[in-house]
C-alpha atoms as a PDB file:
ATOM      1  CA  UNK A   1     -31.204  10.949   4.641  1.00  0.00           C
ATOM      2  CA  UNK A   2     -31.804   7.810   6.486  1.00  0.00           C
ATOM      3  CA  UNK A   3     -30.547   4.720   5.146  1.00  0.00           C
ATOM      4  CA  UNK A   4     -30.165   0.536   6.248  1.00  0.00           C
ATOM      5  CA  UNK A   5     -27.025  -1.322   5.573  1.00  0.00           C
ATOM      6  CA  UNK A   6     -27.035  -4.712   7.422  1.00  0.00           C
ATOM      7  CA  UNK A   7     -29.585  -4.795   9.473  1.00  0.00           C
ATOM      8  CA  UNK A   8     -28.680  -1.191  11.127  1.00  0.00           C
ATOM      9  CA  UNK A   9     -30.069   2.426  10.394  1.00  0.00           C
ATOM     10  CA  UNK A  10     -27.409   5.408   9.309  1.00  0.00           C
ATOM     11  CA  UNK A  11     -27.581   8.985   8.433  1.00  0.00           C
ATOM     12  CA  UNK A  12     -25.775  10.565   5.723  1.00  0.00           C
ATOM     13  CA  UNK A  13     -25.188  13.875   4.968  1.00  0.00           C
ATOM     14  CA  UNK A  14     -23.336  16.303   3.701  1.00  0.00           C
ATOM     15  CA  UNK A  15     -20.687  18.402   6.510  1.00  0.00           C
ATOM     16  CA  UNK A  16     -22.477  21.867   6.459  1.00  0.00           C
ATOM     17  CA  UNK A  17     -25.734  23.410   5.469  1.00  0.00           C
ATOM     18  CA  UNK A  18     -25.756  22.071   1.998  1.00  0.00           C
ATOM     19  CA  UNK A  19     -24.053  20.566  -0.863  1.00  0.00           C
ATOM     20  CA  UNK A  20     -20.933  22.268  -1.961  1.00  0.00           C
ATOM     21  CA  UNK A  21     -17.799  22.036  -3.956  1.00  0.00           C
ATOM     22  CA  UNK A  22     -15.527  21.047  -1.164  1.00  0.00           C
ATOM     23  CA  UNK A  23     -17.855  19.274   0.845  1.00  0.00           C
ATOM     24  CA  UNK A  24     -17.281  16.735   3.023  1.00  0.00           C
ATOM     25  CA  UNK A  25     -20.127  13.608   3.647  1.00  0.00           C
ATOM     26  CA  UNK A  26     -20.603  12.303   6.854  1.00  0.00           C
ATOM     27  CA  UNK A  27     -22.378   9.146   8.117  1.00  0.00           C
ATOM     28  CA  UNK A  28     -23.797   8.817  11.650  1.00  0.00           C
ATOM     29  CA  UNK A  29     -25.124   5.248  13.298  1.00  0.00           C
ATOM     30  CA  UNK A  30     -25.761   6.036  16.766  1.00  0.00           C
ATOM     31  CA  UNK A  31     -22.814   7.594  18.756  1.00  0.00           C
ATOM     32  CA  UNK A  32     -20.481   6.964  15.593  1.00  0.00           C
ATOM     33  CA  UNK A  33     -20.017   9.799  13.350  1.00  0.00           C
ATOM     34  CA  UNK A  34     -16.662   9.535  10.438  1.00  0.00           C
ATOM     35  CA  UNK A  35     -16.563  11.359   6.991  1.00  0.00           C
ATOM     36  CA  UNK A  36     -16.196   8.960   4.805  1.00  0.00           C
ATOM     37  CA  UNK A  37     -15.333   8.235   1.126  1.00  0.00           C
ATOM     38  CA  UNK A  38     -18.284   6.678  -0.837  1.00  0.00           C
ATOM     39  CA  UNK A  39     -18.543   5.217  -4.606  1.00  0.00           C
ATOM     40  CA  UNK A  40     -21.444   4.815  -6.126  1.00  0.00           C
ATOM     41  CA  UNK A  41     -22.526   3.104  -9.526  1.00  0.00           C
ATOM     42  CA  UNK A  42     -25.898   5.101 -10.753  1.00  0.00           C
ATOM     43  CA  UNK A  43     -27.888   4.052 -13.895  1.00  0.00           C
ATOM     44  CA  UNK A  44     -30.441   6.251 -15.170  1.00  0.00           C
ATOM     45  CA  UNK A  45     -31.070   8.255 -11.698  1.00  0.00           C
ATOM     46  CA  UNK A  46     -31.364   4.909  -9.808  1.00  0.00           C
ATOM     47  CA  UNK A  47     -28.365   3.341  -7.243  1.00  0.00           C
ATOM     48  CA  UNK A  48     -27.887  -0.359  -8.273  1.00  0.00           C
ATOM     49  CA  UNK A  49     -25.029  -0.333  -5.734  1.00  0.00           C
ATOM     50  CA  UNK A  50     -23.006   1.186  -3.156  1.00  0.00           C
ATOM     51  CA  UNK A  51     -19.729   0.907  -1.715  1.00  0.00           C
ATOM     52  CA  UNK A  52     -19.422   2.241   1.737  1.00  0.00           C
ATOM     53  CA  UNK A  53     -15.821   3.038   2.739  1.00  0.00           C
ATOM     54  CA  UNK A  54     -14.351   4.834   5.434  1.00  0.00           C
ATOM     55  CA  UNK A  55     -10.509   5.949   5.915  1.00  0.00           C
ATOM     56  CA  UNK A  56      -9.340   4.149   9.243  1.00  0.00           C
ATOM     57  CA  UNK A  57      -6.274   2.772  11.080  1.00  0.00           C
ATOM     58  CA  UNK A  58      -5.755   6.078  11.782  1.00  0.00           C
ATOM     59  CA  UNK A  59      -4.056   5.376  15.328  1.00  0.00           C
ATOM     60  CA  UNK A  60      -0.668   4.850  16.050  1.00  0.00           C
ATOM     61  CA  UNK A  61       1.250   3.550  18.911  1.00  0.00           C
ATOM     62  CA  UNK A  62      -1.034   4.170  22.472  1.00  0.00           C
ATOM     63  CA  UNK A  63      -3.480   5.885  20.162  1.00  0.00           C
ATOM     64  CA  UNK A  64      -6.671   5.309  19.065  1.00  0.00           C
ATOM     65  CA  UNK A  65      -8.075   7.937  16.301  1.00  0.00           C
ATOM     66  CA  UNK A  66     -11.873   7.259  15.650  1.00  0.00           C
ATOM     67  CA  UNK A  67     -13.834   3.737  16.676  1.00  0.00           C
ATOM     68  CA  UNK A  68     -12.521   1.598  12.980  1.00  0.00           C
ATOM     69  CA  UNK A  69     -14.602  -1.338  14.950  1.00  0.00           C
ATOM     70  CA  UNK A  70     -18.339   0.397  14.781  1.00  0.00           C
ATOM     71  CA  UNK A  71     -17.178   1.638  11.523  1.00  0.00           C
ATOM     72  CA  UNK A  72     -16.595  -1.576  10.097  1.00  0.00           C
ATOM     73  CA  UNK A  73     -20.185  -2.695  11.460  1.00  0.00           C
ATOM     74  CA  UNK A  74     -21.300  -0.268   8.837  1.00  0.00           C
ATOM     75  CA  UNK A  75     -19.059  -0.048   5.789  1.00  0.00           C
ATOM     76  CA  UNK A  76     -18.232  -2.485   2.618  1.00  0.00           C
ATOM     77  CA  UNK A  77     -14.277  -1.585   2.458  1.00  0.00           C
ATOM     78  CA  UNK A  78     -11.879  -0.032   4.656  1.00  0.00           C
ATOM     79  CA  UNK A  79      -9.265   1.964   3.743  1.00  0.00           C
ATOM     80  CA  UNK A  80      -6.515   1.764   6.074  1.00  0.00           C
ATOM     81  CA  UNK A  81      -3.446   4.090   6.878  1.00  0.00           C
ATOM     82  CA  UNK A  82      -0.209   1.984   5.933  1.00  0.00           C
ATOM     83  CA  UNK A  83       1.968   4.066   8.322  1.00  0.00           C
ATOM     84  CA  UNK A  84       3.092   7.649   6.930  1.00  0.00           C
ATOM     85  CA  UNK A  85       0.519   9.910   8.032  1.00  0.00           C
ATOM     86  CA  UNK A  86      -1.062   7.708  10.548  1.00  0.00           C
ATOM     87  CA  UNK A  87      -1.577   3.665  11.478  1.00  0.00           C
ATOM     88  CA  UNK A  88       1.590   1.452  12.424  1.00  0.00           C
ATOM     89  CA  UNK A  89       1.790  -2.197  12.088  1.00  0.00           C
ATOM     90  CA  UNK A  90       0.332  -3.203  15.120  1.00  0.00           C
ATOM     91  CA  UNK A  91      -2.843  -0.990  13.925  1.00  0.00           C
ATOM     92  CA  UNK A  92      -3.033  -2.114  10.907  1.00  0.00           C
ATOM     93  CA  UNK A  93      -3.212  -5.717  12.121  1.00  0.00           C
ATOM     94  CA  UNK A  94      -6.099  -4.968  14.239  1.00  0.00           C
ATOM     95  CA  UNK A  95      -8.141  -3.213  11.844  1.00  0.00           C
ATOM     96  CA  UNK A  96      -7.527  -6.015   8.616  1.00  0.00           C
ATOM     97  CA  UNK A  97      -8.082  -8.840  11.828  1.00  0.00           C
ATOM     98  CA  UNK A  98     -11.539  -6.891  12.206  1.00  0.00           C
ATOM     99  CA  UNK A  99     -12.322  -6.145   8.423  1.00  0.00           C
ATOM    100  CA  UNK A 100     -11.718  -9.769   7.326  1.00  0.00           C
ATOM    101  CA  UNK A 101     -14.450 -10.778  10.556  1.00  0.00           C
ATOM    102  CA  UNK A 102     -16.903  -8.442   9.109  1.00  0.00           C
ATOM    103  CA  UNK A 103     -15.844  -9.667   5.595  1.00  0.00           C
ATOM    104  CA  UNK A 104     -14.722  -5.833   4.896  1.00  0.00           C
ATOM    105  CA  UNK A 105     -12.281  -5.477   1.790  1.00  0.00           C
ATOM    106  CA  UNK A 106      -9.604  -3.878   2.771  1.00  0.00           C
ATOM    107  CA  UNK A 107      -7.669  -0.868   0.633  1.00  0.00           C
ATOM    108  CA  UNK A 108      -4.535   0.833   1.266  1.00  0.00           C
ATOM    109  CA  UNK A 109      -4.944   4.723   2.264  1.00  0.00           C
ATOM    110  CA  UNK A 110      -1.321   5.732   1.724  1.00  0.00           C
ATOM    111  CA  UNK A 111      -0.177   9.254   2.725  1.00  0.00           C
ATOM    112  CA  UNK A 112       2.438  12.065   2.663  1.00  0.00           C
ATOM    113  CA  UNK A 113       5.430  10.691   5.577  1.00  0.00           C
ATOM    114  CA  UNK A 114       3.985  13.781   7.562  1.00  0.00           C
ATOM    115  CA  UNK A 115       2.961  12.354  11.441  1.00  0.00           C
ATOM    116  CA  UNK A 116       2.833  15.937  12.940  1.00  0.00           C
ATOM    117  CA  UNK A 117      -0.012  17.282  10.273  1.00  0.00           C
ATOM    118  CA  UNK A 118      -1.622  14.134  10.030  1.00  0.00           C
ATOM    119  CA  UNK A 119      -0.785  13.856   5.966  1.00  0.00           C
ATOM    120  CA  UNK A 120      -2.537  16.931   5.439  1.00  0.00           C
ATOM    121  CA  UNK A 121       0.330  19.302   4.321  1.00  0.00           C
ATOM    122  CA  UNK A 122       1.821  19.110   0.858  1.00  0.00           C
ATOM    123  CA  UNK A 123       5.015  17.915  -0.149  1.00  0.00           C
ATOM    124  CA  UNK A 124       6.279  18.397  -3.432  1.00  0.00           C
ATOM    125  CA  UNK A 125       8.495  15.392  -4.815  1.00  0.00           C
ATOM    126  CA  UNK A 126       9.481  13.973  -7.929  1.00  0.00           C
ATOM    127  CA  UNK A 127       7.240  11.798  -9.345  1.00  0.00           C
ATOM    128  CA  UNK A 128       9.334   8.819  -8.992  1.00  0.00           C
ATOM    129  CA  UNK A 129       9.985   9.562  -5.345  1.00  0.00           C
ATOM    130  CA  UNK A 130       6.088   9.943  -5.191  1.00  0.00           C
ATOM    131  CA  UNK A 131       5.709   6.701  -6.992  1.00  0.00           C
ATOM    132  CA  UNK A 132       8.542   4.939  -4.526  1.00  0.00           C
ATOM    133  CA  UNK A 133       6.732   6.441  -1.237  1.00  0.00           C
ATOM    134  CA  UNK A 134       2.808   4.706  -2.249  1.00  0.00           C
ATOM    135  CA  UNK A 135       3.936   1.764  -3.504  1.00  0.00           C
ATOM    136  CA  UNK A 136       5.867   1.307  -0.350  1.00  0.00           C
ATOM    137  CA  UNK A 137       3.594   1.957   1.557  1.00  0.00           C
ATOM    138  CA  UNK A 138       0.711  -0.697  -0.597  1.00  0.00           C
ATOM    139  CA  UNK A 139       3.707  -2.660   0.118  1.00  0.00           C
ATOM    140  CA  UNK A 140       3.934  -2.379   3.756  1.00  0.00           C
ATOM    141  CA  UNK A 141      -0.117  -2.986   3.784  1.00  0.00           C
ATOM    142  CA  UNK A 142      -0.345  -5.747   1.210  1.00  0.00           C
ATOM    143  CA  UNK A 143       2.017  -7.835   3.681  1.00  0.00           C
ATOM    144  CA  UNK A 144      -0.108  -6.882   6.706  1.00  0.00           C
ATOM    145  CA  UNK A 145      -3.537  -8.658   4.717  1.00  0.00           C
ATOM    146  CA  UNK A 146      -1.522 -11.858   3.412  1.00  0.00           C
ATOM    147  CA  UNK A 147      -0.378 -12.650   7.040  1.00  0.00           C
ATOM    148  CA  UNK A 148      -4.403 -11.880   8.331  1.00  0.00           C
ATOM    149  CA  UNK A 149      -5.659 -13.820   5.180  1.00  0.00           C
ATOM    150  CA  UNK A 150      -6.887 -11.240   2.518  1.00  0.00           C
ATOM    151  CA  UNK A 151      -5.570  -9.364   0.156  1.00  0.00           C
ATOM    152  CA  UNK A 152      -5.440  -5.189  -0.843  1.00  0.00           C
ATOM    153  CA  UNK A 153      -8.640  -4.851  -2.716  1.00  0.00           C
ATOM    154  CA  UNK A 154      -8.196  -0.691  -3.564  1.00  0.00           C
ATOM    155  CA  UNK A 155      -6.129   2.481  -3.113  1.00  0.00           C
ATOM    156  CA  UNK A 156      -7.345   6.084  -1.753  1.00  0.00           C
ATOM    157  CA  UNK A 157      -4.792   8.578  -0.870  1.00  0.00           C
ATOM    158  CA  UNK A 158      -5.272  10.305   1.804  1.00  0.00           C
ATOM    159  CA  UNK A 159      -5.209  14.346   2.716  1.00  0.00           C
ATOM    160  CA  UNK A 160      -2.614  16.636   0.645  1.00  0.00           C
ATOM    161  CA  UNK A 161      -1.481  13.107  -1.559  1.00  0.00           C
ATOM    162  CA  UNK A 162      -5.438  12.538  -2.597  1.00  0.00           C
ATOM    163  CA  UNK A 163      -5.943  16.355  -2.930  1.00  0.00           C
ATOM    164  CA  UNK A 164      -3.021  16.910  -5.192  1.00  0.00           C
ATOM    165  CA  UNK A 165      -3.564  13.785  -7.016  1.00  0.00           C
ATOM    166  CA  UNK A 166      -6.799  15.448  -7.963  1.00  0.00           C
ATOM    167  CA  UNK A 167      -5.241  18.392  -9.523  1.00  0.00           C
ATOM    168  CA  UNK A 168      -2.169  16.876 -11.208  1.00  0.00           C
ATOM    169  CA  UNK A 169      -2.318  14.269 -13.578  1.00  0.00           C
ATOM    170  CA  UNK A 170       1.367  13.843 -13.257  1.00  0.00           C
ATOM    171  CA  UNK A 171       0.730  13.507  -9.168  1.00  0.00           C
ATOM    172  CA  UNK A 172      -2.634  10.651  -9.907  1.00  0.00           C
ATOM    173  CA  UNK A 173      -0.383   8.970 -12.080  1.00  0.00           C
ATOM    174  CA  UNK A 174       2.922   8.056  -9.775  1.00  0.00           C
ATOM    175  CA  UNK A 175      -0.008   6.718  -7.402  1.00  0.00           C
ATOM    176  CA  UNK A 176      -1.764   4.128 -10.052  1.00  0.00           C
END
C-alpha cells in the first residue's frame, strides 16, 4: 500500500507473500527500505492516527547499520539502541542530534549485552538482573537526550529481550 507522511510517498508491506503470524512489516521510500515497528490507534475500522517508528542507532564504532537519517525523514519516533546489542555513545548522539531536528521522539530500544548476535540470542537471567540490565541501559539513553535537549519518550526491546518479553509475563514485567 502506498501511503504520504510529510510531504513524501512510502510503501508498506508486509516481509513475504502475505500476512502471517511472525511477519515482519517493511516500509520503502525510495532507496530506503527498514522493518519497522508501527502502533496504531483504530476506531471502528478507521486509523485516527499513526505512529511510525523504526529501531535505529544500530551502528557502533566505524559502523554504520542502516541510513537512521532517511529514516527519520519518514518516521514519528525512533527507537534507538542504548549500547548492548548495538549503538555506542557517539551513535546515539548522532541519531537523538538528528531526531530532535526532525522533531522525532526518541525511545530507548534496549537489548540482550550480546554484540556478536546482534541481541538476537536469548539469555536467561533473573528477573532482577533483567530489570538492572534495561533500566541501565534507559539510563545510559535518557542521559544521551538531556545533554541533546529531549527527553526518552518510549521503550521497545529489541530481538530475543522483545521476543521473550512477549511470551513471559515475568520477562515484560522486569522491562516496565
Amino acid at each position: 500500500q502506498k501511503y504520504r507522511l510529510r510531504g513524501d510517498y512510502f510503501r508498506v508491506g508486509y516481509h513475504g507473500r502475505r500476512r502471517s503470524k511472525g511477519s515482519r512489516l517493511w516500509v520503502s521510500a525510495g532507496e530506503t527500505s527498514r522493518q519497522l515497528s508501527t502502533t496504531t490507534e483504530i476506531k471502528t475500522g478507521t486509523m485516527t492516527k499513526v505512529n511510525l517508528n523504526a529501531d535505529m542507532g544500530e551502528g557502533f564504532g566505524a559502523y554504520d547499520i542502516g541510513d537512521d537519517a532517511a529514516m527519520l525523514d519518514l518516521v514519528s519516533s525512533a527507537n534507538v539502541a542504548c549500547g548492548f546489542h548495538a549503538g555506542d555513545p557517539n551513535v546515539m548522539r548522532r541519531v537523538i542530534k538528528a531526531a530532535v531536528d526532525r522533531g522525532v521522539s526518541v525511545g530507548a530500544h534496549p537489548g540482550f549485552n550480546d554484540l556478536p548476535g546482534f541481541g538476537r540470542r536469548r539469555i536467561d537471567m533473573a528477573m532482577p538482573d533483567i530489570e538492572a540490565m534495561v533500566a541501565y541501559q534507559i539510563g545510559a539513553l535518557q542521559g544521551m537526550a538531556a545533554a541533546g535537549g529531549t527527553k526518552v519518550t518510549h521503550v521497545k526491546p529489541h530481538g530475543a529481550l522483545n521476543n521473550m518479553a512477549s511470551e513471559q509475563d515475568d520477562v515484560a514485567s522486569a522491562i516496565a
